[in-house]
PDB file of N, CA and C in Angstrom:
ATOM      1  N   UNK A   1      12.521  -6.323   2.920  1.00  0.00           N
ATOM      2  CA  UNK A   1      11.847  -5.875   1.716  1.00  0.00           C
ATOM      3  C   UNK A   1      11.687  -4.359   1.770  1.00  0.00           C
ATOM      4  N   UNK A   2      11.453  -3.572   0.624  1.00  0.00           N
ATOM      5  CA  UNK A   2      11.690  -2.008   0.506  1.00  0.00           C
ATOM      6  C   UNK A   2      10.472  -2.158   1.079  1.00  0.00           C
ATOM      7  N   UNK A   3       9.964  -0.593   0.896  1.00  0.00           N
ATOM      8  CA  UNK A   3       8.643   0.197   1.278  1.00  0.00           C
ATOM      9  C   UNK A   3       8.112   0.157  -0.165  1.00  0.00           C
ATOM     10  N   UNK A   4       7.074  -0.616  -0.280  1.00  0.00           N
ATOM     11  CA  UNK A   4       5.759  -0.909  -1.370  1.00  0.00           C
ATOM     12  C   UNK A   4       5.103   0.502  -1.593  1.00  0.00           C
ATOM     13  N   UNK A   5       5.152   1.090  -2.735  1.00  0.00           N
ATOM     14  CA  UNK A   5       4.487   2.437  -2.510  1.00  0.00           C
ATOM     15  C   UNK A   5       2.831   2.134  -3.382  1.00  0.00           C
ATOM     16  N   UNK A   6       2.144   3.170  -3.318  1.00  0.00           N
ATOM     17  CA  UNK A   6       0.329   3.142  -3.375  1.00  0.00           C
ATOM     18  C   UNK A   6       0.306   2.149  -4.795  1.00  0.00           C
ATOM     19  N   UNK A   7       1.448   2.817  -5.925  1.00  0.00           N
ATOM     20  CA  UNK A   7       0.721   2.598  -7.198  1.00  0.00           C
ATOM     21  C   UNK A   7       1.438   0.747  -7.510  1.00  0.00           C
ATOM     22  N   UNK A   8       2.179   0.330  -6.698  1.00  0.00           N
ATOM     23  CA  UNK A   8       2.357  -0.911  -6.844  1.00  0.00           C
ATOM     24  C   UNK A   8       1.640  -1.540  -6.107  1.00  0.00           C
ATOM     25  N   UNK A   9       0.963  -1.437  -5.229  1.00  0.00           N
ATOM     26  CA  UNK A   9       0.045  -2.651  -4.155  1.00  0.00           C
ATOM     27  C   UNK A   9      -1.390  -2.331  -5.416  1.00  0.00           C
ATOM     28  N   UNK A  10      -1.896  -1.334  -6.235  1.00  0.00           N
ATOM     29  CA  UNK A  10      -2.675  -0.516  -6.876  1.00  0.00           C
ATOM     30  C   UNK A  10      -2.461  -1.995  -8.344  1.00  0.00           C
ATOM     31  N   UNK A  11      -1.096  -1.967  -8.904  1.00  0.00           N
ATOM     32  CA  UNK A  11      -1.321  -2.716  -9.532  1.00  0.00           C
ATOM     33  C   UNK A  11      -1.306  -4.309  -9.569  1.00  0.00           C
ATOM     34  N   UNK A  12      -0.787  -4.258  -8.522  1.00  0.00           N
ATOM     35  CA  UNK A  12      -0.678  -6.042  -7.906  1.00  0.00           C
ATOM     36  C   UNK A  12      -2.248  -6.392  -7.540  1.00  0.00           C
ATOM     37  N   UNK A  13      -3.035  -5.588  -7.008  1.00  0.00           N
ATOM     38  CA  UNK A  13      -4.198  -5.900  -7.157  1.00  0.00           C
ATOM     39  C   UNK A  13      -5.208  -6.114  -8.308  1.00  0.00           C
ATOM     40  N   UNK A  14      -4.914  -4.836  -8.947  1.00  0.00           N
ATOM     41  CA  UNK A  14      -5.625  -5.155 -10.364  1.00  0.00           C
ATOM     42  C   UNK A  14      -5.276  -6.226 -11.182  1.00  0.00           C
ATOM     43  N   UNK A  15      -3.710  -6.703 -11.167  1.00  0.00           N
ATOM     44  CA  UNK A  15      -3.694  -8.212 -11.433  1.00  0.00           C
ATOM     45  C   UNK A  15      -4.197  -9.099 -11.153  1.00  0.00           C
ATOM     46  N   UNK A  16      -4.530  -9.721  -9.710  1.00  0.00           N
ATOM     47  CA  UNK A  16      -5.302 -10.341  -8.926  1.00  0.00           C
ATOM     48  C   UNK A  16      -6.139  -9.985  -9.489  1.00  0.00           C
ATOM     49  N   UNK A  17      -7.049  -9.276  -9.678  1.00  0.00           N
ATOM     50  CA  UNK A  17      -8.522  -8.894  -9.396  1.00  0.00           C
ATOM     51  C   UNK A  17      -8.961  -9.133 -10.608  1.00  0.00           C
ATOM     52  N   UNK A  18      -8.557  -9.340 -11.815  1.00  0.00           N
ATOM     53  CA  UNK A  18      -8.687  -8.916 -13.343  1.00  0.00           C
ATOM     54  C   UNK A  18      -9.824  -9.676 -13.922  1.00  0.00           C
ATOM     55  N   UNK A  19     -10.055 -10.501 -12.896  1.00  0.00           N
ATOM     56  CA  UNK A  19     -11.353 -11.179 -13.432  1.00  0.00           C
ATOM     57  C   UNK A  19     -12.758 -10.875 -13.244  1.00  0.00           C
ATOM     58  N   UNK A  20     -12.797  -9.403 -12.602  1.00  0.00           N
ATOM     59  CA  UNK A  20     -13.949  -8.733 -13.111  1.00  0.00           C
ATOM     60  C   UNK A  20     -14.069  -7.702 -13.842  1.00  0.00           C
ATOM     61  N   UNK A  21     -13.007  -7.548 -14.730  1.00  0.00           N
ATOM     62  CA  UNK A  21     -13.067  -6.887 -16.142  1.00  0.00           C
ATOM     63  C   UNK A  21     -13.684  -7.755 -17.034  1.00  0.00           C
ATOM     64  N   UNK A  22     -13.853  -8.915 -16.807  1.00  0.00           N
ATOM     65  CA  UNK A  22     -14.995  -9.720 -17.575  1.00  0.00           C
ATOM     66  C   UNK A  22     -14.232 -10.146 -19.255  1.00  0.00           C
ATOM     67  N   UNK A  23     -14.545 -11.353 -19.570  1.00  0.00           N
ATOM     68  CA  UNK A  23     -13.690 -11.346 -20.781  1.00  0.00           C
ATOM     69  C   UNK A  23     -12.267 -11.918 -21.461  1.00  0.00           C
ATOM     70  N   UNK A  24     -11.917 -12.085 -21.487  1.00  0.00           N
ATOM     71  CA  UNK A  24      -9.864 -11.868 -21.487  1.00  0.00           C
ATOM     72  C   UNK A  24      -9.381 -11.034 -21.113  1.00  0.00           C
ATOM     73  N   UNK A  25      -9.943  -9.724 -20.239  1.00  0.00           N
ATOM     74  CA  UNK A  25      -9.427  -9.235 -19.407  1.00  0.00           C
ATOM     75  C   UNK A  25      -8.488  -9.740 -17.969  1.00  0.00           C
ATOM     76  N   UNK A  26      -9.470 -11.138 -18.069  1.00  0.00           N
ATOM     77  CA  UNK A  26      -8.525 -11.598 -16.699  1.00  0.00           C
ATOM     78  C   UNK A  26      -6.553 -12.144 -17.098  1.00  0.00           C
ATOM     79  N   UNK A  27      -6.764 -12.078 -18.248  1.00  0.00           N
ATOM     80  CA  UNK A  27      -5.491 -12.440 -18.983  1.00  0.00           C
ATOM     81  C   UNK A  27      -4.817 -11.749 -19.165  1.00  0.00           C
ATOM     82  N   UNK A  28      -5.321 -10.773 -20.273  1.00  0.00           N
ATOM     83  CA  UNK A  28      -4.731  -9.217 -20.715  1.00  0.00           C
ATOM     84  C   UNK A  28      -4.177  -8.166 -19.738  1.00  0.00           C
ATOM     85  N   UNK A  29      -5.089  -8.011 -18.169  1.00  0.00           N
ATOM     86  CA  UNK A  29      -4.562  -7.093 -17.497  1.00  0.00           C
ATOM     87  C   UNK A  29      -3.451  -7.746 -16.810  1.00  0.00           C
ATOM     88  N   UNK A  30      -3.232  -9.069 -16.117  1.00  0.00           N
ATOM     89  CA  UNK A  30      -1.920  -8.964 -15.487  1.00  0.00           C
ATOM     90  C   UNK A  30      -0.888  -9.327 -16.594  1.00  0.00           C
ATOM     91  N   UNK A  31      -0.834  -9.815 -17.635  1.00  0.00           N
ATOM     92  CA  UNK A  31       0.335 -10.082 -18.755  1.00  0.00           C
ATOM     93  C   UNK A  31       0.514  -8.619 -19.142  1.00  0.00           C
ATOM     94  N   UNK A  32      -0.172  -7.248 -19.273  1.00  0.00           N
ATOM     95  CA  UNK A  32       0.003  -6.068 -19.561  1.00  0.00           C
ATOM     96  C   UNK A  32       0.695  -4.661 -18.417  1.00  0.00           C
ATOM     97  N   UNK A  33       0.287  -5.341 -17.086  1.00  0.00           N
ATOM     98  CA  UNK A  33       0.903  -4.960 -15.942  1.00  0.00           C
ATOM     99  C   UNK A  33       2.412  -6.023 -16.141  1.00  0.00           C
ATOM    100  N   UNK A  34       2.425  -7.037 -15.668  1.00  0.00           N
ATOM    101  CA  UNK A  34       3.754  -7.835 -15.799  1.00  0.00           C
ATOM    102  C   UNK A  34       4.692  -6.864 -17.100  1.00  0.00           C
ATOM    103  N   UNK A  35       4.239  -6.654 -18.114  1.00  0.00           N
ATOM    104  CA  UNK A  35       5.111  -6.418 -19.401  1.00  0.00           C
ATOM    105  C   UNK A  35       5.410  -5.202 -19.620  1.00  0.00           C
ATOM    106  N   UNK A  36       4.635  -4.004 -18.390  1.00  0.00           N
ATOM    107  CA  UNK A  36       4.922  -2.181 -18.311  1.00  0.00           C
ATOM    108  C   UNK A  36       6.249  -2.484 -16.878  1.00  0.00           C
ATOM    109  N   UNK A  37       5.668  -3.183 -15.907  1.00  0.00           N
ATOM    110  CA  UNK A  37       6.506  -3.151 -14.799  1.00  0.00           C
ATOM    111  C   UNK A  37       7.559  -4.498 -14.308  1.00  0.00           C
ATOM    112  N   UNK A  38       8.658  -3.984 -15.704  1.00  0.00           N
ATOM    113  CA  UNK A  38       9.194  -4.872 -15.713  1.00  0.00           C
ATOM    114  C   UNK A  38      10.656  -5.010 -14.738  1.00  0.00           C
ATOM    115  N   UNK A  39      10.858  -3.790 -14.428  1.00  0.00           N
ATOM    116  CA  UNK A  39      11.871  -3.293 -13.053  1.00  0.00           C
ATOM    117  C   UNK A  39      11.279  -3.538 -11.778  1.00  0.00           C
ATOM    118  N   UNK A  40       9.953  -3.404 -11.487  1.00  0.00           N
ATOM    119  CA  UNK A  40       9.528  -3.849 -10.582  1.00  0.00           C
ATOM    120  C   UNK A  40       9.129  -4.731  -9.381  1.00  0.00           C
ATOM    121  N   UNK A  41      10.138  -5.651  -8.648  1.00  0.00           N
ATOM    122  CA  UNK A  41      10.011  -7.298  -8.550  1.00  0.00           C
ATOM    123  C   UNK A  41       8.564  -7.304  -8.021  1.00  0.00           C
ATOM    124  N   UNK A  42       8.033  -6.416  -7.062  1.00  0.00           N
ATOM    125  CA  UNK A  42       6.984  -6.811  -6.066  1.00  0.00           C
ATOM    126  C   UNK A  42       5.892  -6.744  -7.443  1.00  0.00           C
ATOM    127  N   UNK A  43       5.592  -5.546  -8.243  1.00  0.00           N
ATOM    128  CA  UNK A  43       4.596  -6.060  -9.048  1.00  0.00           C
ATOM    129  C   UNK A  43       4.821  -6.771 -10.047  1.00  0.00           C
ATOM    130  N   UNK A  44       6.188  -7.715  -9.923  1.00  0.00           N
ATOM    131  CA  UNK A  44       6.142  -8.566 -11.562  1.00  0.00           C
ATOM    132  C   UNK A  44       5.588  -9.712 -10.702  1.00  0.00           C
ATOM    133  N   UNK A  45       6.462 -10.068  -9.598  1.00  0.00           N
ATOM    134  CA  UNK A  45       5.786 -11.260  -8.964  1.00  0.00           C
ATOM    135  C   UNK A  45       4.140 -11.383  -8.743  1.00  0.00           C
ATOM    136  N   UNK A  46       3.780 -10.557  -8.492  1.00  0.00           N
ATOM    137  CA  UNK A  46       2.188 -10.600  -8.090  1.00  0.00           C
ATOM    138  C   UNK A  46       1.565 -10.873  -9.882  1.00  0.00           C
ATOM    139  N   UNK A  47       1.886  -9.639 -10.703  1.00  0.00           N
ATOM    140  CA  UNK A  47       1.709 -10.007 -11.666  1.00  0.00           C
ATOM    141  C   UNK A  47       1.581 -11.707 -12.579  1.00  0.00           C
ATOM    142  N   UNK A  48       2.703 -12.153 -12.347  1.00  0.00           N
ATOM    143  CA  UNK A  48       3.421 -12.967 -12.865  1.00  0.00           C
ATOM    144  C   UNK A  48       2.555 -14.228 -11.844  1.00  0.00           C
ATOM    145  N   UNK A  49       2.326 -13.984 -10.640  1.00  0.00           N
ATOM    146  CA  UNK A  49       1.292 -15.405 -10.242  1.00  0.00           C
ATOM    147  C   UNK A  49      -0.001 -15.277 -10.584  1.00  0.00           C
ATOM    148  N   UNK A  50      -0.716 -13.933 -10.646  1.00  0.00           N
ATOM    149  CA  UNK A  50      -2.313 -13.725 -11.289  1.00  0.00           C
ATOM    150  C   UNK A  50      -2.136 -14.678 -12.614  1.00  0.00           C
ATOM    151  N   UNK A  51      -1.599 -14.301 -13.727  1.00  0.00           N
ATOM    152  CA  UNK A  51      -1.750 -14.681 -14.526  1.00  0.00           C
ATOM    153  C   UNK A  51      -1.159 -16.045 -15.097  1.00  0.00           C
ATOM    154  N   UNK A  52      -0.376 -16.882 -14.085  1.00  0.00           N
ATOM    155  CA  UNK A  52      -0.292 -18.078 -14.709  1.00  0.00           C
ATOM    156  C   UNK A  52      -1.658 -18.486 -13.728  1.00  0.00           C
ATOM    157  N   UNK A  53      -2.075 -18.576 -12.822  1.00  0.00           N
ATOM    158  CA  UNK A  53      -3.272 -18.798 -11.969  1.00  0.00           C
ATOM    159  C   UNK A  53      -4.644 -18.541 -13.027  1.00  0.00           C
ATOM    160  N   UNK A  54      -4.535 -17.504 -13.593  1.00  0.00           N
ATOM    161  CA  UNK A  54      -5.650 -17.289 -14.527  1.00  0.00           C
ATOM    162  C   UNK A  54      -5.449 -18.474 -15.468  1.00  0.00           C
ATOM    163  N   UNK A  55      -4.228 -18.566 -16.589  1.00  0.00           N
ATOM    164  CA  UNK A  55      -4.441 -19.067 -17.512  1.00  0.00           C
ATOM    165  C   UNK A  55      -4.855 -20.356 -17.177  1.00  0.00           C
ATOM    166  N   UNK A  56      -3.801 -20.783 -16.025  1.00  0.00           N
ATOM    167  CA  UNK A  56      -4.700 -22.654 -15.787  1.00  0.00           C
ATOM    168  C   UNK A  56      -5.987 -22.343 -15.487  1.00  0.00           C
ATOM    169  N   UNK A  57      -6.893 -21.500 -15.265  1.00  0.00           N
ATOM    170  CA  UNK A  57      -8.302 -21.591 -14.591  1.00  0.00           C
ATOM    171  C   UNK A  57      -8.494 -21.941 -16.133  1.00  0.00           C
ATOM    172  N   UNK A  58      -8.463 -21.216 -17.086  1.00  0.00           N
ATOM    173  CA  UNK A  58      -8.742 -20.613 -18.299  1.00  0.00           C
ATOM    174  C   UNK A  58      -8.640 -22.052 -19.157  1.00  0.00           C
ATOM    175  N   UNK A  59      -7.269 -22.865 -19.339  1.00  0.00           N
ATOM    176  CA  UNK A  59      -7.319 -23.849 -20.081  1.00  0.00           C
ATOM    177  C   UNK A  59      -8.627 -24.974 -19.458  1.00  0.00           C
ATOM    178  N   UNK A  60      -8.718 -25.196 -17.859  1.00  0.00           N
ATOM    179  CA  UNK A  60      -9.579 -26.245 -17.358  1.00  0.00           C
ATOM    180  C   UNK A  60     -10.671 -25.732 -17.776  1.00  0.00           C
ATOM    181  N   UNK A  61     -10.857 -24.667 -17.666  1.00  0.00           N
ATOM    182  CA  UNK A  61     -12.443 -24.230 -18.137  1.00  0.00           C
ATOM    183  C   UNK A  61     -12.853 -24.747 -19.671  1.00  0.00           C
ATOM    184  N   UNK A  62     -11.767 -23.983 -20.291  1.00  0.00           N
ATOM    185  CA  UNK A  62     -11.786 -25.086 -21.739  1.00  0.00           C
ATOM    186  C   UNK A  62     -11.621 -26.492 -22.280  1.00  0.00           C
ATOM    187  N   UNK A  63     -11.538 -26.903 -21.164  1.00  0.00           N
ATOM    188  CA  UNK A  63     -11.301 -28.560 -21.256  1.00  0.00           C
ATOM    189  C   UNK A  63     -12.940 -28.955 -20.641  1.00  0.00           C
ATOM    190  N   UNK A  64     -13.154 -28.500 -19.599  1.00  0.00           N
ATOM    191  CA  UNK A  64     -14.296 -28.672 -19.466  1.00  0.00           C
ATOM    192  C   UNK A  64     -15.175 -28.156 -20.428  1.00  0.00           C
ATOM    193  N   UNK A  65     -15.385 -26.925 -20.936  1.00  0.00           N
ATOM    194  CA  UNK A  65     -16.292 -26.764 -21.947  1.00  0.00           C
ATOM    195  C   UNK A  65     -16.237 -27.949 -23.163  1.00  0.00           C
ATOM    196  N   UNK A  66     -15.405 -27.875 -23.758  1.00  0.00           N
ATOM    197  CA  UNK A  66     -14.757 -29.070 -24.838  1.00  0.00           C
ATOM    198  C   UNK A  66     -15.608 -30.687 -24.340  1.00  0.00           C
ATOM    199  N   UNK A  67     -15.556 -30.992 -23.226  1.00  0.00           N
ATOM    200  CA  UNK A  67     -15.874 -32.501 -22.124  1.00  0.00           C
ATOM    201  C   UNK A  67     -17.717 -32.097 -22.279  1.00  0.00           C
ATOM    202  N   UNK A  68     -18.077 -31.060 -22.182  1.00  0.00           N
ATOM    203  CA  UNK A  68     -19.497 -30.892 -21.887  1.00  0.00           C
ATOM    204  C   UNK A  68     -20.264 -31.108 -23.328  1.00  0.00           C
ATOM    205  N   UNK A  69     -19.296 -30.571 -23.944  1.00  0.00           N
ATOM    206  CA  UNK A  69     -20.104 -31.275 -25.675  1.00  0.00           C
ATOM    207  C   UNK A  69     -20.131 -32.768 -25.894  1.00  0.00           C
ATOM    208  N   UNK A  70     -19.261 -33.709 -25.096  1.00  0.00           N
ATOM    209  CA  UNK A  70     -19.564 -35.034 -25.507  1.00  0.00           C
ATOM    210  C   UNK A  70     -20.152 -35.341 -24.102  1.00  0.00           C
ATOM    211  N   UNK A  71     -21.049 -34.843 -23.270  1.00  0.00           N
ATOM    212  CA  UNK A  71     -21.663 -35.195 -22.346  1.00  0.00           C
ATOM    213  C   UNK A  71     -20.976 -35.136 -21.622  1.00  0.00           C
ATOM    214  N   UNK A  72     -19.695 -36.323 -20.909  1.00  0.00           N
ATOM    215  CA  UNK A  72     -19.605 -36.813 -19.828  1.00  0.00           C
ATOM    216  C   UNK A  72     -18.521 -35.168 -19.494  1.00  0.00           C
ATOM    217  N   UNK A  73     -18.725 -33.895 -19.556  1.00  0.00           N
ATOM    218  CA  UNK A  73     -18.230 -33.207 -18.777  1.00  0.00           C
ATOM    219  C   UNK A  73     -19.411 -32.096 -18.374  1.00  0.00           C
ATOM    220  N   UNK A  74     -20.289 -32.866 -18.066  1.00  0.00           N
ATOM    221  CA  UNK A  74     -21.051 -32.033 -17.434  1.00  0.00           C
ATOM    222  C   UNK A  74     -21.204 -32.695 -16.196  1.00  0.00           C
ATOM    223  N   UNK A  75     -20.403 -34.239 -15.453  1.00  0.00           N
ATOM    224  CA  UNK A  75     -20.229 -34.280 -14.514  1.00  0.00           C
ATOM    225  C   UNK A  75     -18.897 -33.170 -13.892  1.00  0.00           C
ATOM    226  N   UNK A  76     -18.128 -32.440 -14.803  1.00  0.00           N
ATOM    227  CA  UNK A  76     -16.766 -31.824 -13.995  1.00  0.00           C
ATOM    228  C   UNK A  76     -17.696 -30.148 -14.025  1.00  0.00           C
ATOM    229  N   UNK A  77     -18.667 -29.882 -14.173  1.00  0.00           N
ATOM    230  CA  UNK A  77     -18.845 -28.257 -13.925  1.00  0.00           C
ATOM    231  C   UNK A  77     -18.985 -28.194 -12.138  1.00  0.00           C
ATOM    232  N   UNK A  78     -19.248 -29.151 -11.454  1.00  0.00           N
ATOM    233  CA  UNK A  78     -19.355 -28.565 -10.111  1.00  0.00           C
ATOM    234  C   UNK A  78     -17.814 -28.164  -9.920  1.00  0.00           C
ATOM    235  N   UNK A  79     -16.511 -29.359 -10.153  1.00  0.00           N
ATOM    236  CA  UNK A  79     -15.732 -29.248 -10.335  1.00  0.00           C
ATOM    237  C   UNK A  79     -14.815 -27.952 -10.357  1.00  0.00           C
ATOM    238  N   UNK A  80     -15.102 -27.656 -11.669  1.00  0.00           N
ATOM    239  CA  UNK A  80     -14.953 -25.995 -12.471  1.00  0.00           C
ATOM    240  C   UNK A  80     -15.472 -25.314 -11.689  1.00  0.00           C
ATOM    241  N   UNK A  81     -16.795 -25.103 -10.701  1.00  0.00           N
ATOM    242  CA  UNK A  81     -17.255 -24.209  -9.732  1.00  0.00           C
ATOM    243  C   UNK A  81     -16.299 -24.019  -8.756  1.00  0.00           C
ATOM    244  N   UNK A  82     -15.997 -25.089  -8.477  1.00  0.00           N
ATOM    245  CA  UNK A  82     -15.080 -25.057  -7.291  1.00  0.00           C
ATOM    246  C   UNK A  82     -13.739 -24.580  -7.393  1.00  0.00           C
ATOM    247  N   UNK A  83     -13.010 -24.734  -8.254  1.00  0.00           N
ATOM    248  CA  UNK A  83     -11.767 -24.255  -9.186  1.00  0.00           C
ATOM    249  C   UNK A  83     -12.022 -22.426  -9.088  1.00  0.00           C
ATOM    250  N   UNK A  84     -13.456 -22.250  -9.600  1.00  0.00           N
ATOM    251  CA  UNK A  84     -13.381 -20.821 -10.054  1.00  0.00           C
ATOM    252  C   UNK A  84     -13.861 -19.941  -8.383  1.00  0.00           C
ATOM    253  N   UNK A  85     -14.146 -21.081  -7.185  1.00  0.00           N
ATOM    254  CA  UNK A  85     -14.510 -20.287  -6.311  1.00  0.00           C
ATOM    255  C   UNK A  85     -12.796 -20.157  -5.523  1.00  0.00           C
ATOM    256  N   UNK A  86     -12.304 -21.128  -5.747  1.00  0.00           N
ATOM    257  CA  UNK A  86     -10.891 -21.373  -4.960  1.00  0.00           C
ATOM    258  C   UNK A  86      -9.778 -19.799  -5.600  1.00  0.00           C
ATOM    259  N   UNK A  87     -10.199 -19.614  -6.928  1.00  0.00           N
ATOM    260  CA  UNK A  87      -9.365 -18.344  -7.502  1.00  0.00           C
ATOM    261  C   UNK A  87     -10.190 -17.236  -7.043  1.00  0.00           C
ATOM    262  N   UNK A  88     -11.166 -17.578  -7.099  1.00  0.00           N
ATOM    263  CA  UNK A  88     -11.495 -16.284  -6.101  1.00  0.00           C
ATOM    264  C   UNK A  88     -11.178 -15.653  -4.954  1.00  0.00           C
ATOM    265  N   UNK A  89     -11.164 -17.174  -4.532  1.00  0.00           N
ATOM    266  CA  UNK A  89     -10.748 -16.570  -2.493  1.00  0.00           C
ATOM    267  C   UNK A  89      -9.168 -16.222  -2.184  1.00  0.00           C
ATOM    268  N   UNK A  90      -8.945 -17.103  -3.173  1.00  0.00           N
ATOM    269  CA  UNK A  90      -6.849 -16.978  -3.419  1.00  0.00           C
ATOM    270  C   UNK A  90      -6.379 -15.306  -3.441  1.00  0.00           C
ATOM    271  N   UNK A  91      -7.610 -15.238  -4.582  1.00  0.00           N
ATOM    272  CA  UNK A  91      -7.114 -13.731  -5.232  1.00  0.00           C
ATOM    273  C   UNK A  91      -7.678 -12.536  -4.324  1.00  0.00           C
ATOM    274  N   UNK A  92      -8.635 -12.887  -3.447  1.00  0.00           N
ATOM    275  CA  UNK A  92      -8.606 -12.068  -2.403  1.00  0.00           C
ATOM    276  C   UNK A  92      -7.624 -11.875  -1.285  1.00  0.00           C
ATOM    277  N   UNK A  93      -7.183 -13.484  -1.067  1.00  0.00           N
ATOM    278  CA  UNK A  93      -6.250 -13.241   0.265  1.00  0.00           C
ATOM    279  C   UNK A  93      -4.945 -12.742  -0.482  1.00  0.00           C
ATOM    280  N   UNK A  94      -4.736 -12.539  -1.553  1.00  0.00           N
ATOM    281  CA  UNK A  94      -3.864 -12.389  -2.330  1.00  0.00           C
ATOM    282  C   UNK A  94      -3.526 -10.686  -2.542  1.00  0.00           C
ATOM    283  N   UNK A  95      -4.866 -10.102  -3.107  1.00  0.00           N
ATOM    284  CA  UNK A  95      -5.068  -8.804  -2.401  1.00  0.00           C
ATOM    285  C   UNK A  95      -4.580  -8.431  -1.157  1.00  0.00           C
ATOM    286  N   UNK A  96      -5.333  -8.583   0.012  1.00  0.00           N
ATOM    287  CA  UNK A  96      -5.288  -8.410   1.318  1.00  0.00           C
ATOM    288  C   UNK A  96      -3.247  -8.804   1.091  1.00  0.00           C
ATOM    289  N   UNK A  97      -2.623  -9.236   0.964  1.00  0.00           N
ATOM    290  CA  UNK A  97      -0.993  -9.595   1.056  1.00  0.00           C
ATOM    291  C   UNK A  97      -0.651  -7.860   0.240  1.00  0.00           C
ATOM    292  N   UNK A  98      -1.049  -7.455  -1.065  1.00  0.00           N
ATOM    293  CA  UNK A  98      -0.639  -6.639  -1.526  1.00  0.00           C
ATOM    294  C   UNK A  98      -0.621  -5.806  -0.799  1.00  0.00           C
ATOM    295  N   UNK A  99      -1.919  -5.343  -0.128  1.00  0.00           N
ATOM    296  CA  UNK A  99      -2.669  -3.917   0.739  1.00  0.00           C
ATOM    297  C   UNK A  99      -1.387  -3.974   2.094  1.00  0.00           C
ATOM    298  N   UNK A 100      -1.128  -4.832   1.878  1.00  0.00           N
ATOM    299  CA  UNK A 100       0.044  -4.681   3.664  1.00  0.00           C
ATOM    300  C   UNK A 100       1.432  -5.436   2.825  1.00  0.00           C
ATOM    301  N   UNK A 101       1.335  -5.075   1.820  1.00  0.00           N
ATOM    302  CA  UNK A 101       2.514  -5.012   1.035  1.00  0.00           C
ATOM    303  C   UNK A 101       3.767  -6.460   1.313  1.00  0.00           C
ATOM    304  N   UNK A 102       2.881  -7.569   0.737  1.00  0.00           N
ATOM    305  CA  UNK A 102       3.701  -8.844   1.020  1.00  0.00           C
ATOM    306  C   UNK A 102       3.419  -9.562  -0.334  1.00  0.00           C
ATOM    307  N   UNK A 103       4.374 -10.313  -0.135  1.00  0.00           N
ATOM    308  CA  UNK A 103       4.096 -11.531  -1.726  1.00  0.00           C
ATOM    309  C   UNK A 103       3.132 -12.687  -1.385  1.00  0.00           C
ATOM    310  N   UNK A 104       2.850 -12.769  -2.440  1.00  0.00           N
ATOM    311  CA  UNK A 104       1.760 -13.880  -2.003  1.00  0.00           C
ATOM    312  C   UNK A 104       1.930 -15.067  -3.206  1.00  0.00           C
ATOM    313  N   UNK A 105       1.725 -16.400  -2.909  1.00  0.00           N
ATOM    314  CA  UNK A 105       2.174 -17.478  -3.527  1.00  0.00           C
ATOM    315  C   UNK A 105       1.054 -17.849  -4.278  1.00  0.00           C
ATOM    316  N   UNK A 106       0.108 -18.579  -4.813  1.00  0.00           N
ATOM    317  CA  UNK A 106      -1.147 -19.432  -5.470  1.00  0.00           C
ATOM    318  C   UNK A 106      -0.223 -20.654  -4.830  1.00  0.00           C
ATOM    319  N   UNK A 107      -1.462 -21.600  -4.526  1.00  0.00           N
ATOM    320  CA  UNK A 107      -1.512 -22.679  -3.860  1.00  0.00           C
ATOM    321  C   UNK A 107      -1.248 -23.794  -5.567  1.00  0.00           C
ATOM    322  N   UNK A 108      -0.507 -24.931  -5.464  1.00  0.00           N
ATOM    323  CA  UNK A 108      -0.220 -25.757  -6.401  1.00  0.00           C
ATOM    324  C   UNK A 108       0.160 -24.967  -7.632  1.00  0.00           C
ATOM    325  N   UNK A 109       0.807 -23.768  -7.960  1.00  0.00           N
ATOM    326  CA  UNK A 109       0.880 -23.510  -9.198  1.00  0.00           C
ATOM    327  C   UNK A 109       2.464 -23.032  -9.334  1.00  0.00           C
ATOM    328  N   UNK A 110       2.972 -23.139  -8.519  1.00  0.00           N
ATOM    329  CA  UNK A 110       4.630 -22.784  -8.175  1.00  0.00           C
ATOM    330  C   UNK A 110       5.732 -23.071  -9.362  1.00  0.00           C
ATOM    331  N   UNK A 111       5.726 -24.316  -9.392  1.00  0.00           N
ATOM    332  CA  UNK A 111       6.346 -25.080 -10.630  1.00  0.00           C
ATOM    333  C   UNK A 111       5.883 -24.472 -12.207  1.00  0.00           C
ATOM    334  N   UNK A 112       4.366 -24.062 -12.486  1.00  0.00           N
ATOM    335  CA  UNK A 112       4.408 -23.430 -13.570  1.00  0.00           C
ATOM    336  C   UNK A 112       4.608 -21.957 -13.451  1.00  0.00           C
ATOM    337  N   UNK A 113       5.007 -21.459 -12.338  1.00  0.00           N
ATOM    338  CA  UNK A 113       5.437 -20.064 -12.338  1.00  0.00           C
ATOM    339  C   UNK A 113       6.287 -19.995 -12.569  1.00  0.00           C
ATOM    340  N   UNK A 114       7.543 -21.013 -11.691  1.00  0.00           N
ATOM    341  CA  UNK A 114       8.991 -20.849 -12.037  1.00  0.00           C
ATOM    342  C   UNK A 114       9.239 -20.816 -13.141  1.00  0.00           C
ATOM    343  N   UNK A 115       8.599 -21.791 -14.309  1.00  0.00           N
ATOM    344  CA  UNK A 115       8.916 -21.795 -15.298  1.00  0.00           C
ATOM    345  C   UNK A 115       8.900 -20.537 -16.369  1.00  0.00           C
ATOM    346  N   UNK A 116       7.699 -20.271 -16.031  1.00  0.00           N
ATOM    347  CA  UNK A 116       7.419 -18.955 -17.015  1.00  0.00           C
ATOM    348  C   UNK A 116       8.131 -18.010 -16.679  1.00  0.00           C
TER     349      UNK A 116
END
């Protein structure tokens, strides 16, 4: 693999990380990094797993919200806790891969990456 220079490990993180821009930011920043650095493999890939990783957090969350209006999904919010603590820790060790300049995979989400 080449030599990863500052401003790509810089944006492979902010992909990862995008979910404390709070908002649809966690969406907007890596689909907006992915769609500037499009020559780029190391930050499309990083790119390109933040944000299918986000969007499934994003649809379950909405399935669960949707489940909590007819009651029985307010047994799945521990669920959803756990989902949203697992993207957390992902997207850290995920970080930590950028900072020493390696790819990093999301756990079960492979198949909807390839696709996209």
């Amino acid at each position: 693999m080449e030599q990863v220079s500052g401003e790509q490990k810089i944006l492979a993180i902010v992909a990862h990380t995008a979910y404390f821009l709070g908002g649809i930011g966690f969406i907007v920043a890596p689909l907006i990094i992915m769609m500037l650095k499009k020559d780029d493999p190391f930050v499309q890939h990083h790119s390109k797993q933040a944000l299918v990783a986000h969007l499934v957090l994003l649809i379950v969350s909405l399935v669960v919200s949707l489940l909590c209006t007819i009651f029985i999904g307010i047994l799945l919010i521990p669920v959803l806790i756990v989902l949203w603590l697992v993207l957390i820790i992902t997207s850290l060790i995920a970080t930590v891969a950028c900072l020493n300049g390696n790819l990093y995979h999301y756990p079960l989400i492979q198949k909807l990456v390839a696709r996209f």
